[in-house]
Every structure is written in structure tokens, then in C-alpha cells.
Protein backbone atom coordinates (compact mmCIF):
# COMPACT_ATOMS: atom_id res chain seq x y z
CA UNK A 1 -16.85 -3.57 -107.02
CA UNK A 2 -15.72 -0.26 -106.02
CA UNK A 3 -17.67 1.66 -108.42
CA UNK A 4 -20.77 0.29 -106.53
CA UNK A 5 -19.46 0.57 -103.36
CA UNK A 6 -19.23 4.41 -104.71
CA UNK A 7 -22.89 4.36 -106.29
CA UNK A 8 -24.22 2.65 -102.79
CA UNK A 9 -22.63 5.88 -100.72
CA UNK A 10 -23.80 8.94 -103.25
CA UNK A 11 -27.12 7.08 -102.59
CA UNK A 12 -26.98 7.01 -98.69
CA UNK A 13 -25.37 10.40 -98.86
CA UNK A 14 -28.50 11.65 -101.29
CA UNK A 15 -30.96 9.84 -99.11
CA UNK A 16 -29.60 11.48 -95.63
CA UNK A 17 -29.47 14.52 -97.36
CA UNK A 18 -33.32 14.37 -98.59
CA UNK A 19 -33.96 13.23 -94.91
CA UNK A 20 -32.21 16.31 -93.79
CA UNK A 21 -34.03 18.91 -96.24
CA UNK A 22 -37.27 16.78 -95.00
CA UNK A 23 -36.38 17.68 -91.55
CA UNK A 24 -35.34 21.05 -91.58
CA UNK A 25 -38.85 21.81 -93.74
CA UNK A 26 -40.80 20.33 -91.09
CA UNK A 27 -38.77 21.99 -88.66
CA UNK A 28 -38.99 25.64 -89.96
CA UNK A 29 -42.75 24.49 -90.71
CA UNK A 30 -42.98 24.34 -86.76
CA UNK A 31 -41.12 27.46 -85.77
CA UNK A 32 -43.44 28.99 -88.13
CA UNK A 33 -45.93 27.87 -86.03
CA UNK A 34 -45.06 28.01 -82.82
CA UNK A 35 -43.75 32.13 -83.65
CA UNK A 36 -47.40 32.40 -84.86
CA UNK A 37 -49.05 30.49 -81.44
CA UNK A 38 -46.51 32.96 -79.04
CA UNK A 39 -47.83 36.03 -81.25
CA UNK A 40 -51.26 35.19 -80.52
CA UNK A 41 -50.42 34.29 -76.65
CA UNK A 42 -49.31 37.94 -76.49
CA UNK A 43 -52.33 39.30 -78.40
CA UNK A 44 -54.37 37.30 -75.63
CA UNK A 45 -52.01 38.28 -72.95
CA UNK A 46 -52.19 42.31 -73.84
CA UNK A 47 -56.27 41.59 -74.03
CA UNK A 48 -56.31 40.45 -70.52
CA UNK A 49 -54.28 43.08 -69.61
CA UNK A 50 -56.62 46.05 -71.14
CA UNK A 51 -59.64 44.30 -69.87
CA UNK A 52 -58.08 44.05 -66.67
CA UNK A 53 -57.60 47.67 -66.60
CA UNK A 54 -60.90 48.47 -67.78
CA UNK A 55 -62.56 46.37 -65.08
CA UNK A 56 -60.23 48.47 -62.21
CA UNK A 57 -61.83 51.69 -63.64
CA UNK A 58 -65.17 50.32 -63.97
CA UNK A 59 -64.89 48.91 -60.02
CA UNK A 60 -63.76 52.43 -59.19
CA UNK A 61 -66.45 53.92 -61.20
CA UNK A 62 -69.00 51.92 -59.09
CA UNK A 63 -67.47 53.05 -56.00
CA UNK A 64 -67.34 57.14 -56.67
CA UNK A 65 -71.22 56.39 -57.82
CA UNK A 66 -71.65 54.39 -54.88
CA UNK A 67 -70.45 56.86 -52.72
CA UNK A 68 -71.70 59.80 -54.39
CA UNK A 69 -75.30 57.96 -54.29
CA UNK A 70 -74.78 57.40 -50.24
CA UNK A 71 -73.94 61.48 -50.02
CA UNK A 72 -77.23 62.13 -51.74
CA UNK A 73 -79.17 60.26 -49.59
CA UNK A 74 -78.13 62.04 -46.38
CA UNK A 75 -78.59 65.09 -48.21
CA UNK A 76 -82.32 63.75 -49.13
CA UNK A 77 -83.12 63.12 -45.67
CA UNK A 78 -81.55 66.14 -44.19
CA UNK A 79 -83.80 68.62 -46.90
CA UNK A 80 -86.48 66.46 -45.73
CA UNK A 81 -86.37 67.56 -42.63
CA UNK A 82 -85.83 71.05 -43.57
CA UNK A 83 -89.15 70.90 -45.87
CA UNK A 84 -91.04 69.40 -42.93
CA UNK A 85 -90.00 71.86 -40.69
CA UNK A 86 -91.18 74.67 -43.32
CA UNK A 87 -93.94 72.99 -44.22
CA UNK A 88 -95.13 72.85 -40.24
CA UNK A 89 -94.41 76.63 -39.99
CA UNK A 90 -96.30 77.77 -42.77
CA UNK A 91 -99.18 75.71 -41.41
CA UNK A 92 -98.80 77.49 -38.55
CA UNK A 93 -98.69 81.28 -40.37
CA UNK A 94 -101.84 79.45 -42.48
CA UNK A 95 -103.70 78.97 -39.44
CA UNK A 96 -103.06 82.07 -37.94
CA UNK A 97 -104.21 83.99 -40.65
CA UNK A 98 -107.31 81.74 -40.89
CA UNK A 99 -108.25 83.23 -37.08
């Protein structure tokens, strides 16, 4: 009868709409998600980023100390020489006065 043919639709319309509330839940359930998964992307991201950074500085730290440590070396050797040479003349003065 057309009063069932009536009840029948309402109840296809009421079931489509459930599945639609369904689906739109579960969707906004996953763009909940995935907003949360690109946040923490970008938290990971920025990390690299700063450790990165820190790394560079730390390379160029190693370098300057590097560097600084090859300067002192020369400078070693060449006050070693100078302390030889002082030490040889004040052997000679010693021995000198020893006469």
C-alpha cells in the first residue's frame, strides 16, 4: 500500500542518514588524526632542524679547536727551540764561570 511504500522510504532515508552521521564521525575521527600525525611530523621536522644546526656549530667548534690546537703546537716547538738555545747558553756562562 502506499502508506508502506512511505514507511519503507523514511526507513531507507533514516538508514542512509545513520550511514551518513556514521561516516562523517569516522571521517572527522580521521582528520583528527591525521591533523595530530602532521603536528607531530613538524615537531620531528623542527627537531631535525635544531639538531642539525647544533651539529654545524659543534663541527665548527671542532675545527676552531682543531686549528687552534695545530697553532699551539708550532708555537710548542718553536719555544722549544728557544729554551734549548737558552738552556745551551747558560751552560756555556755555567761553565765559564766554573774555570
Amino acid at each position: 500500500s502506499f502508506d508502506d511504500h512511505d514507511e519503507k522510504r523514511d526507513i531507507v532515508e533514516a538508514v542512509q542518514n545513520l550511514h551518513h552521521c556514521t561516516w562523517r564521525t569516522q571521517l572527522g575521527v580521521r582528520v583528527q588524526q591525521l591533523e595530530r600525525l602532521s603536528r607531530q611530523l613538524d615537531d620531528t621536522y623542527n627537531t631535525s632542524l635544531n639538531l642539525g644546526d647544533q651539529l654545524r656549530q659543534q663541527c665548527e667548534q671542532i675545527l676552531n679547536l682543531q686549528q687552534l690546537n695545530d697553532e699551539l703546537e708550532v708555537s710548542e716547538k718553536r719555544w722549544r727551540k728557544v729554551a734549548e738555545k737558552a738552556q745551551s747558553k747558560l751552560d756555556a756562562c755555567l761553565a765559564t764561570l766554573d774555570q
